[in-house]
Structures are given as structure tokens and as C-alpha cells.
N, C-alpha and C. Protein backbone atom coordinates (compact mmCIF):
# COMPACT_ATOMS: atom_id res chain seq x y z
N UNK A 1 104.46 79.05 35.00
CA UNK A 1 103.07 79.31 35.26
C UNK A 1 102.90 80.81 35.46
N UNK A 2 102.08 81.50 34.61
CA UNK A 2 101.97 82.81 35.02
C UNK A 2 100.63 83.46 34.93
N UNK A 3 100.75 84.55 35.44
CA UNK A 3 98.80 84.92 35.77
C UNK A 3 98.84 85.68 34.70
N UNK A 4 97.75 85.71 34.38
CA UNK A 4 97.18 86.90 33.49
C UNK A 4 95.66 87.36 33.97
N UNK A 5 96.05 89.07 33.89
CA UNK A 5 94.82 89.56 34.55
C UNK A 5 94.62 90.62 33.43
N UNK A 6 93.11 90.49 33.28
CA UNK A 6 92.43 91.39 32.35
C UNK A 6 91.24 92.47 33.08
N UNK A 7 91.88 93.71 32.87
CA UNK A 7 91.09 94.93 33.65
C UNK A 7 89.89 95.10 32.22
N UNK A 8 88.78 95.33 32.63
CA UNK A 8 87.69 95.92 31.97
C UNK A 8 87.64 97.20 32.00
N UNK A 9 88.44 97.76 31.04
CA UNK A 9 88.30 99.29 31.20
C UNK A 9 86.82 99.89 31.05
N UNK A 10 86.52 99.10 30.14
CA UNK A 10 84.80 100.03 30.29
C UNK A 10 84.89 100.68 31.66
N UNK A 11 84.41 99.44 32.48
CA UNK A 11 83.65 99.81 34.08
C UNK A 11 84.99 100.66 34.57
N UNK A 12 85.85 100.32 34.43
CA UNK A 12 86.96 101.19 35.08
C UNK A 12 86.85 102.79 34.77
N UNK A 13 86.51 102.59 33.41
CA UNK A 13 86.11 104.36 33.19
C UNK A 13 84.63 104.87 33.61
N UNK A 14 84.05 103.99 33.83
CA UNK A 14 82.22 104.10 34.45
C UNK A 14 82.29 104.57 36.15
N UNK A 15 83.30 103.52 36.68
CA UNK A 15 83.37 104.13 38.04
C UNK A 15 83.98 105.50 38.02
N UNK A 16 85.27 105.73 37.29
CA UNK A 16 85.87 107.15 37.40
C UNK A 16 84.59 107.87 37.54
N UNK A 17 84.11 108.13 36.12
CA UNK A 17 83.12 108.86 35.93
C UNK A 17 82.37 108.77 36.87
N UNK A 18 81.85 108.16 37.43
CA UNK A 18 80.60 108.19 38.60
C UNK A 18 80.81 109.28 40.04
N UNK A 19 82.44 108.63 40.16
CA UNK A 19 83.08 109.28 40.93
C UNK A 19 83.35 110.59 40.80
N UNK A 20 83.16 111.13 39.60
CA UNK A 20 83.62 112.65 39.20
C UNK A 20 81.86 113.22 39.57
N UNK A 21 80.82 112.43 38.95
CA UNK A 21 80.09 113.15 39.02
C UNK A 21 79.62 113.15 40.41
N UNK A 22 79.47 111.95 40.90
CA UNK A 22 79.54 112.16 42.60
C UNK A 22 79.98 113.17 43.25
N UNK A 23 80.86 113.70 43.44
CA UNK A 23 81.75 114.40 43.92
C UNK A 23 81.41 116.27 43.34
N UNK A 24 80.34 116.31 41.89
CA UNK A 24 79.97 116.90 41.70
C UNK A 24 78.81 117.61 41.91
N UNK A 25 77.95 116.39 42.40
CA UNK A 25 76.55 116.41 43.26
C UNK A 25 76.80 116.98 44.57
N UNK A 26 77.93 116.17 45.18
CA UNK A 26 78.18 116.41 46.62
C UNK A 26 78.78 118.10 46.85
N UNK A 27 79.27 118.73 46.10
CA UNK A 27 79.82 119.90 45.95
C UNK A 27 78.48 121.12 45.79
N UNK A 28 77.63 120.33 45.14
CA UNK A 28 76.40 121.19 44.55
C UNK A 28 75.71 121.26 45.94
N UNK A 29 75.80 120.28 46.97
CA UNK A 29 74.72 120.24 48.03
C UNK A 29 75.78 121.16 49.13
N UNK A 30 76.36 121.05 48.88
CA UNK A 30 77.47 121.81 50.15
C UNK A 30 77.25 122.77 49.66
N UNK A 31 77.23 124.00 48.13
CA UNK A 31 77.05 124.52 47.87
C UNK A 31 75.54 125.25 48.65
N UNK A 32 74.54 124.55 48.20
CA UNK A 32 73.47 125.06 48.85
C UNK A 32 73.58 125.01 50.40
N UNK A 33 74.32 123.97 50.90
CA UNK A 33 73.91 124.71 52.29
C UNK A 33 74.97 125.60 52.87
N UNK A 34 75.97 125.99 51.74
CA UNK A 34 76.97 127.43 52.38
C UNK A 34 75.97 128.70 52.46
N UNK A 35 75.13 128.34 51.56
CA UNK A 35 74.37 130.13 51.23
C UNK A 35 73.76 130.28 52.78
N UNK A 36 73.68 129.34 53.62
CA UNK A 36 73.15 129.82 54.45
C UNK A 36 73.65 130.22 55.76
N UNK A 37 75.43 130.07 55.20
CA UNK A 37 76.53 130.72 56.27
C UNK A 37 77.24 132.02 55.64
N UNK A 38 76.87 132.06 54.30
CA UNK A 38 77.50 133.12 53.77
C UNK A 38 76.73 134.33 54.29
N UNK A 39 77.52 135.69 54.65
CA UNK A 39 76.91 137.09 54.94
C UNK A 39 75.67 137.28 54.25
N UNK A 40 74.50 137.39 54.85
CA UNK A 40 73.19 137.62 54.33
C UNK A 40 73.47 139.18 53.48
N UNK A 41 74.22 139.91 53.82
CA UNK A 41 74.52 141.79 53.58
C UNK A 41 74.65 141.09 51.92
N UNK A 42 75.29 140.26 51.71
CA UNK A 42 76.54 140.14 50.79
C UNK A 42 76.01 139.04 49.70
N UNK A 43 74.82 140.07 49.23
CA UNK A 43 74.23 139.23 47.95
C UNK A 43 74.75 138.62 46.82
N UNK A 44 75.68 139.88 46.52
CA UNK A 44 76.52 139.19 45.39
C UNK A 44 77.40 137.97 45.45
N UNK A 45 78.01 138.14 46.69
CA UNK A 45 78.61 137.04 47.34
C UNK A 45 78.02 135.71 47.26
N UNK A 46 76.97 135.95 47.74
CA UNK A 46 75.76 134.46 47.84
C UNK A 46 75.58 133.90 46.22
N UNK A 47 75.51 135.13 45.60
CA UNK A 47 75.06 134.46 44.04
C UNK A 47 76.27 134.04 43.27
N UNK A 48 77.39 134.26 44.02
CA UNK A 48 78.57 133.97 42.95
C UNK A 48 79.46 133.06 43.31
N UNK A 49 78.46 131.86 44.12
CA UNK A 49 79.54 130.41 44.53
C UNK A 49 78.93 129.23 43.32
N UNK A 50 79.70 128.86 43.03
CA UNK A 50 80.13 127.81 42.02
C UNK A 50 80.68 126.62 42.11
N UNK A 51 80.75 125.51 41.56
CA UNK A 51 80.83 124.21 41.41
C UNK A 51 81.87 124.17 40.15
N UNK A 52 83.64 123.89 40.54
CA UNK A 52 84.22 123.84 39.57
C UNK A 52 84.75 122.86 39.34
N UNK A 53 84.89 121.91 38.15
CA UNK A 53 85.58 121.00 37.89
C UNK A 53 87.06 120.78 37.22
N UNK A 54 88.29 120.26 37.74
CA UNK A 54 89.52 120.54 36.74
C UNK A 54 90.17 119.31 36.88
N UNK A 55 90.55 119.22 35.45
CA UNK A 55 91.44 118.08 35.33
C UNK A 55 92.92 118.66 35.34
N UNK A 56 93.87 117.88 35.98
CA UNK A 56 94.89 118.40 36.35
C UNK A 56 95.73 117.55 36.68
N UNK A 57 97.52 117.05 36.33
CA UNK A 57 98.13 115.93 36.25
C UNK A 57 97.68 115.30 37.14
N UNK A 58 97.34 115.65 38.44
CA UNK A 58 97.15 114.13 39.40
C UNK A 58 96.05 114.05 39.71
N UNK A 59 94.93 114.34 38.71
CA UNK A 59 93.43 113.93 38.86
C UNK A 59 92.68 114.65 38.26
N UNK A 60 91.26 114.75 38.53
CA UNK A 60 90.18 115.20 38.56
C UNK A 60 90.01 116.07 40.09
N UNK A 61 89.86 117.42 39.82
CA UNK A 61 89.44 117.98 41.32
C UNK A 61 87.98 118.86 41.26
N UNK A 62 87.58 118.98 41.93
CA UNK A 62 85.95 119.00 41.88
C UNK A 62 86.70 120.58 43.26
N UNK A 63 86.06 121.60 42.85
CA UNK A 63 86.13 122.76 44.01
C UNK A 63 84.84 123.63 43.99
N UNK A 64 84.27 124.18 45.52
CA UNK A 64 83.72 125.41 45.49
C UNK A 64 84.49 126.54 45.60
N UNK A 65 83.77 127.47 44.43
CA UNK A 65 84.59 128.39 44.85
C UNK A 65 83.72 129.71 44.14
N UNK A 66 84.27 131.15 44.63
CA UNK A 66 83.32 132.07 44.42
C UNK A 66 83.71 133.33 43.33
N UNK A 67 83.08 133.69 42.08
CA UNK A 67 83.34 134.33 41.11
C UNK A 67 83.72 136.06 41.53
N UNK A 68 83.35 135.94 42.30
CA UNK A 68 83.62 137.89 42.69
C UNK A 68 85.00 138.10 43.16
N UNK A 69 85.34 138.96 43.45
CA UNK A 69 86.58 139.52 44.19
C UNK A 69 86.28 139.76 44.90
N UNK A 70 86.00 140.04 45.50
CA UNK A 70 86.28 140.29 47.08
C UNK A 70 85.70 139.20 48.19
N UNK A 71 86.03 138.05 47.41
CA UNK A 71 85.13 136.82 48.24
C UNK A 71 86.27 136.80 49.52
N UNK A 72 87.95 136.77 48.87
CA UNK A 72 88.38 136.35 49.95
C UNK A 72 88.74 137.74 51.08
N UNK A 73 88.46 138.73 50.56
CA UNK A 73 88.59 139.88 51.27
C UNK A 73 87.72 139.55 52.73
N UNK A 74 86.42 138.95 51.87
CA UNK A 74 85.77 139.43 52.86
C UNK A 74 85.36 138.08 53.67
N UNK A 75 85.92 136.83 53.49
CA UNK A 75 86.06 135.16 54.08
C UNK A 75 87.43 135.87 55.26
N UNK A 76 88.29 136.72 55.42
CA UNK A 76 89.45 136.63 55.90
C UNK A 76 89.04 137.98 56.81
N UNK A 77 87.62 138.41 56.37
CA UNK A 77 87.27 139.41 57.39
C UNK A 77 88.44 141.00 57.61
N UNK A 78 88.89 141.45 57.02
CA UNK A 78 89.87 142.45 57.14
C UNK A 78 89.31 143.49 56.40
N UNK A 79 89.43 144.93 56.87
CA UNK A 79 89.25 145.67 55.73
C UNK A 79 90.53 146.03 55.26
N UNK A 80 90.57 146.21 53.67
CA UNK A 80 91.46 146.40 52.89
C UNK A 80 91.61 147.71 52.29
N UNK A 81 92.39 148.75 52.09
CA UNK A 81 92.75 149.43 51.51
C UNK A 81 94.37 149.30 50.29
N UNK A 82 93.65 150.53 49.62
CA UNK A 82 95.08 150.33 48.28
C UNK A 82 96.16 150.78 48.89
N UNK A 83 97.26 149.67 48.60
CA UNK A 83 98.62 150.17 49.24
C UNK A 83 98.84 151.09 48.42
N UNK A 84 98.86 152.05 47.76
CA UNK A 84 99.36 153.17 47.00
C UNK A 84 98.83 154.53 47.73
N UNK A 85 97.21 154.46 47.61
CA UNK A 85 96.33 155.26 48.10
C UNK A 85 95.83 155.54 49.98
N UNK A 86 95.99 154.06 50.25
CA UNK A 86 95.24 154.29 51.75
C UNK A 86 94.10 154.32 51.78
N UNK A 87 93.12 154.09 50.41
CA UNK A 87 91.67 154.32 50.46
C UNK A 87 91.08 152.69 50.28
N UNK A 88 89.76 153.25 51.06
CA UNK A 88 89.40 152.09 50.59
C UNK A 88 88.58 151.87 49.54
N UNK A 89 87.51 151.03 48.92
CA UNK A 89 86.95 150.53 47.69
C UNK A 89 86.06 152.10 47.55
N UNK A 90 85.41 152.16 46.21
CA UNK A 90 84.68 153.48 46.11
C UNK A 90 83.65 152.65 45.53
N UNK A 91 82.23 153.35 46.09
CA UNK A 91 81.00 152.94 45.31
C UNK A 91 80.73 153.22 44.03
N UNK A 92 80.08 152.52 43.13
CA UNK A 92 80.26 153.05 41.82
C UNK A 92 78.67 152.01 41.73
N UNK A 93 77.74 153.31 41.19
CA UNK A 93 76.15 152.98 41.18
C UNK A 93 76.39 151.45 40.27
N UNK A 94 75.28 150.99 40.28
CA UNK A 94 74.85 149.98 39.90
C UNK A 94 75.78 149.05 39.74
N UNK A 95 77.33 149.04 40.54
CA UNK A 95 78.23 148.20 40.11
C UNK A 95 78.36 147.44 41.64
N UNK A 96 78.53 148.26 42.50
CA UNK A 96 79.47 147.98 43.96
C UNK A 96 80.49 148.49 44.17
N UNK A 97 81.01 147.83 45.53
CA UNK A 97 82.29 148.65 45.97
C UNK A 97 83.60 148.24 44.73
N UNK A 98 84.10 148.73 44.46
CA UNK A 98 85.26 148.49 43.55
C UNK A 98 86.94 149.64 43.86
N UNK A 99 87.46 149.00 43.88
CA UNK A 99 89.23 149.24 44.13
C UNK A 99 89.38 149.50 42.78
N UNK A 100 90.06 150.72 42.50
CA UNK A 100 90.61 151.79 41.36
C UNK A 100 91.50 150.15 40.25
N UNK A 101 91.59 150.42 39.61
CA UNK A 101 91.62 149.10 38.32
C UNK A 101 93.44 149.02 38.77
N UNK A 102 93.83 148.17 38.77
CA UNK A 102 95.22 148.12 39.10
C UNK A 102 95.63 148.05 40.47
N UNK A 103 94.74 148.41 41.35
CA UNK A 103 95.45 148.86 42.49
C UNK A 103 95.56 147.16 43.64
N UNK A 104 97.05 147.54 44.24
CA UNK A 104 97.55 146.52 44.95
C UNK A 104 97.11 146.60 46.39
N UNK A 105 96.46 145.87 47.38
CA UNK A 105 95.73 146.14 48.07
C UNK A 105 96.20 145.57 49.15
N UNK A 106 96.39 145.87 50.18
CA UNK A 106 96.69 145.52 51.70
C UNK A 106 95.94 145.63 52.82
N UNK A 107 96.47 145.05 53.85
CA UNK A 107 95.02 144.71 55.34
C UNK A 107 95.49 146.19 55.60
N UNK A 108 94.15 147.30 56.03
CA UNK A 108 94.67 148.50 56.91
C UNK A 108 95.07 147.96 58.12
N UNK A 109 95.84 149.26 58.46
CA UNK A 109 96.35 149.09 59.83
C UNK A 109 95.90 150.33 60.40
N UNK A 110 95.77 150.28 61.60
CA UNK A 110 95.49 149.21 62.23
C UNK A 110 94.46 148.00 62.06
N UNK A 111 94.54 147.28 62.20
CA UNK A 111 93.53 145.80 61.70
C UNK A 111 92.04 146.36 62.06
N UNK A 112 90.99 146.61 61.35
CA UNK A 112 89.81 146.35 61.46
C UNK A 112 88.48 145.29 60.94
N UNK A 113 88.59 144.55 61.67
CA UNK A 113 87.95 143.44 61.29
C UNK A 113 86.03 144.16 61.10
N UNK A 114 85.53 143.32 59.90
CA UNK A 114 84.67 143.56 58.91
C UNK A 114 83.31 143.14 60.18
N UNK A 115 82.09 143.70 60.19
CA UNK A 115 80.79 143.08 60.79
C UNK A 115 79.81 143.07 59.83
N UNK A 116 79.53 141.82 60.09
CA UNK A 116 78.03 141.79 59.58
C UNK A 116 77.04 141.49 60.17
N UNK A 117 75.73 141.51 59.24
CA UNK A 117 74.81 141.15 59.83
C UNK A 117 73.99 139.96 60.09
N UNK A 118 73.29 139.90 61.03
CA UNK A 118 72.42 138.06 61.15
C UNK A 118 73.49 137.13 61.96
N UNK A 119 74.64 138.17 62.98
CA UNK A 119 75.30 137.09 63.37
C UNK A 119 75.89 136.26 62.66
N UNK A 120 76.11 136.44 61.15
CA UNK A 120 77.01 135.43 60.45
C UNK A 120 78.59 136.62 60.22
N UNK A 121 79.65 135.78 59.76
CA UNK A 121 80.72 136.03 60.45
C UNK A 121 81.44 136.06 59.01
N UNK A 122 82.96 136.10 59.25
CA UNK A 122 83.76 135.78 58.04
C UNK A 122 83.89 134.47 58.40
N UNK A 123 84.90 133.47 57.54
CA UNK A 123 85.11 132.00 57.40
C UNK A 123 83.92 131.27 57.11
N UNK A 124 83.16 131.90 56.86
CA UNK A 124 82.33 130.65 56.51
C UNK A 124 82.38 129.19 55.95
N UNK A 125 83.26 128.97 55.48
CA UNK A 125 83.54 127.54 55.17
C UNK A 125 84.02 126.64 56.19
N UNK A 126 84.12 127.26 57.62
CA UNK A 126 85.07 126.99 58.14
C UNK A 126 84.16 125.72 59.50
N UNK A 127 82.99 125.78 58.97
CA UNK A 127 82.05 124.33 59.63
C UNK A 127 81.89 123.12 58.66
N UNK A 128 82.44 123.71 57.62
CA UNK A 128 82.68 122.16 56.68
C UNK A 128 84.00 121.91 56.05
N UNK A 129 84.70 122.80 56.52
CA UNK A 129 86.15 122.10 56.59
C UNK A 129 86.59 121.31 58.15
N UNK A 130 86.78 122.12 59.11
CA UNK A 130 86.67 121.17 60.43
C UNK A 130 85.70 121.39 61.93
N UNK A 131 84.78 122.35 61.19
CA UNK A 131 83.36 122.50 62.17
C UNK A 131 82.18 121.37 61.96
N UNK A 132 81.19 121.48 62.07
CA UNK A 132 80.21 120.69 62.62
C UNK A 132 79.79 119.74 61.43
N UNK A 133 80.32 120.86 60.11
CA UNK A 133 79.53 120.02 59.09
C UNK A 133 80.82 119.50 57.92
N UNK A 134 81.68 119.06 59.09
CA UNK A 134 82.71 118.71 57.85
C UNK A 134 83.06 117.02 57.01
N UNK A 135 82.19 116.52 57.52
CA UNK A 135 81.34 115.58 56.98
C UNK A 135 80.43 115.62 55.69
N UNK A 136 80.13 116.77 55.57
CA UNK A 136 79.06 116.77 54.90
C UNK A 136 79.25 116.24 53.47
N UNK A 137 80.13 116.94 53.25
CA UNK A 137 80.84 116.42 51.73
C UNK A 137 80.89 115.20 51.31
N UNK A 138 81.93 114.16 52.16
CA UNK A 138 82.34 113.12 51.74
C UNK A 138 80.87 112.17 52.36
N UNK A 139 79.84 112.21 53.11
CA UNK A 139 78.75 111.87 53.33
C UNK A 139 77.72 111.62 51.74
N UNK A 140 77.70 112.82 51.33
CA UNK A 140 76.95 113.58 50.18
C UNK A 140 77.51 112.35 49.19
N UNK A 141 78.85 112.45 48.92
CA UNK A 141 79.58 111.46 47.59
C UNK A 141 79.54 110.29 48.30
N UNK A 142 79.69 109.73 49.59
CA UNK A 142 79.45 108.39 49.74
C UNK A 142 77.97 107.71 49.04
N UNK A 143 76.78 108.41 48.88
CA UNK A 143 75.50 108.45 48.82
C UNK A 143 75.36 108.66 47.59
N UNK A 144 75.74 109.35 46.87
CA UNK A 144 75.84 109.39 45.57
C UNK A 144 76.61 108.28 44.67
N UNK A 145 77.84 108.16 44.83
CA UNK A 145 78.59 107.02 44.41
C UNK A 145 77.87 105.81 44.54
N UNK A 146 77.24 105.29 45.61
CA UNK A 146 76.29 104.06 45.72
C UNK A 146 75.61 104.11 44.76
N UNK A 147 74.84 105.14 44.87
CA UNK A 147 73.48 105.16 43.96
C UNK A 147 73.74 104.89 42.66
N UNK A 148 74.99 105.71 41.98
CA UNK A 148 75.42 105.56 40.76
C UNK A 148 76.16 104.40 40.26
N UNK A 149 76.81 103.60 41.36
CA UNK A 149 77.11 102.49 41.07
C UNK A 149 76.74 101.03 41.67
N UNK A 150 75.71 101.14 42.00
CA UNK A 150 75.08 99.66 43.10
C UNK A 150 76.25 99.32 43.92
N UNK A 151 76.74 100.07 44.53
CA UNK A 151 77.85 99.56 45.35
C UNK A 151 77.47 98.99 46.75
């Protein structure tokens, strides 16, 4: 006597999918409400967080993450100068601060940690990874996933 079980891949690939895009919605809404922990100073910053999707041997991964350089310079709060030079970034009109093309860059020392303004801080991610709003995410795709699949 033996069982036989038949998977419906359709729906099996309908939920994946739902789940990818879930998870893509939920990323988009966390997205919008980082802009409002990210450094107000730090426009470019604000305009250059993103919603990335990658397939990759052990899944589908869904990330925010931010197109500029100096995102994590300035998430880790340090000012940085070129280990070669000792200087730090040079203004260059209509571009921003920018580090000489090549150059390998280290925390100065002594440590001077970065200020900004509006009372917002470096880490900003750091209320929706294990601060107030670290919920928010998997909340967002619980709510989404339903919707997309009558669950």
C-alpha cells in the first residue's frame, strides 16, 4: 500500500511569488518610513534608498539599501579621512563631498563622531532592526501576503 502525493506546482509557484512580492511591498513601506530617520542635512542620502531584490542559491532576498557612498560612512557616524593623505572628502561644486578617486579611507583618530541636525543621529536603521519599529517589516508582509493570497 503506498501513498501518492501530488504537489500543484502552479499554486506552489503563486505563493512563492506572492511571497516575493510581499516582502517587496513590505520593504517599500519601511522604506518610506526610514526617510524620516534618515539625517534631514543628508538629501542625497534620503533620495538614494532603494528596494533590492536578489536571487541567490538559498533564496530570494528582498534588501534596503542605499546607492551613494558614503551611506555607511555616515550610518557608522565616524569621520573618515584617506589613509594615504589624512584629508578628508573635498567639495567639488555641483557634485558633493568626494574622496580623491582611489583613495583607501580610514576612521580619523582621534575618533570624531559626525552631528547632525533635527536631533536625528547615525544608525538609523537601528529602530527597525531591534528598536521600536522592528516589527514593522514582517507586520507589513504578514498583511500583504494575506491580501495576496486569501490566507
Amino acid at each position: 500500500m503506498g501513498i501518492e502525493i501530488k504537489l500543484d506546482m502552479q499554486a506552489i509557484k503563486a505563493i512563492e511569488d506572492a511571497a516575493v512580492k510581499s516582502a517587496e511591498v513590505a520593504m517599500e513601506q519601511v522604506k518610506s518610513d526610514v526617510i524620516n530617520t534618515v539625517p534631514l542635512d543628508q538629501g542625497g542620502l534620503q533620495n538614494s534608498i532603494y528596494v533590492d531584490v536578489r536571487e541567490q542559491e538559498d533564496g530570494t532576498h528582498v534588501f534596503l539599501d542605499h546607492d551613494c557612498l558614503y551611506a555607511r560612512y555616515l550610518y557608522y557616524g565616524n569621520k573618515m579621512v584617506d589613509a594615504d593623505t589624512g584629508k578628508g572628502p573635498a567639495f567639488i561644486e555641483n557634485v558633493g563631498y568626494r574622496f580623491r578617486q582611489g583613495a583607501k579611507l580610514k576612521v580619523k583618530q582621534p575618533i570624531e563622531k559626525l552631528k547632525f541636525k533635527n536631533g536625528r543621529t547615525d544608525h538609523w536603521l537601528e529602530p527597525y532592526i531591534t528598536g521600536s519599529k522592528k516589527d514593522l517589516a514582517k507586520n507589513e508582509f504578514v498583511a500583504e501576503f494575506k491580501k495576496r493570497t486569501g490566507v
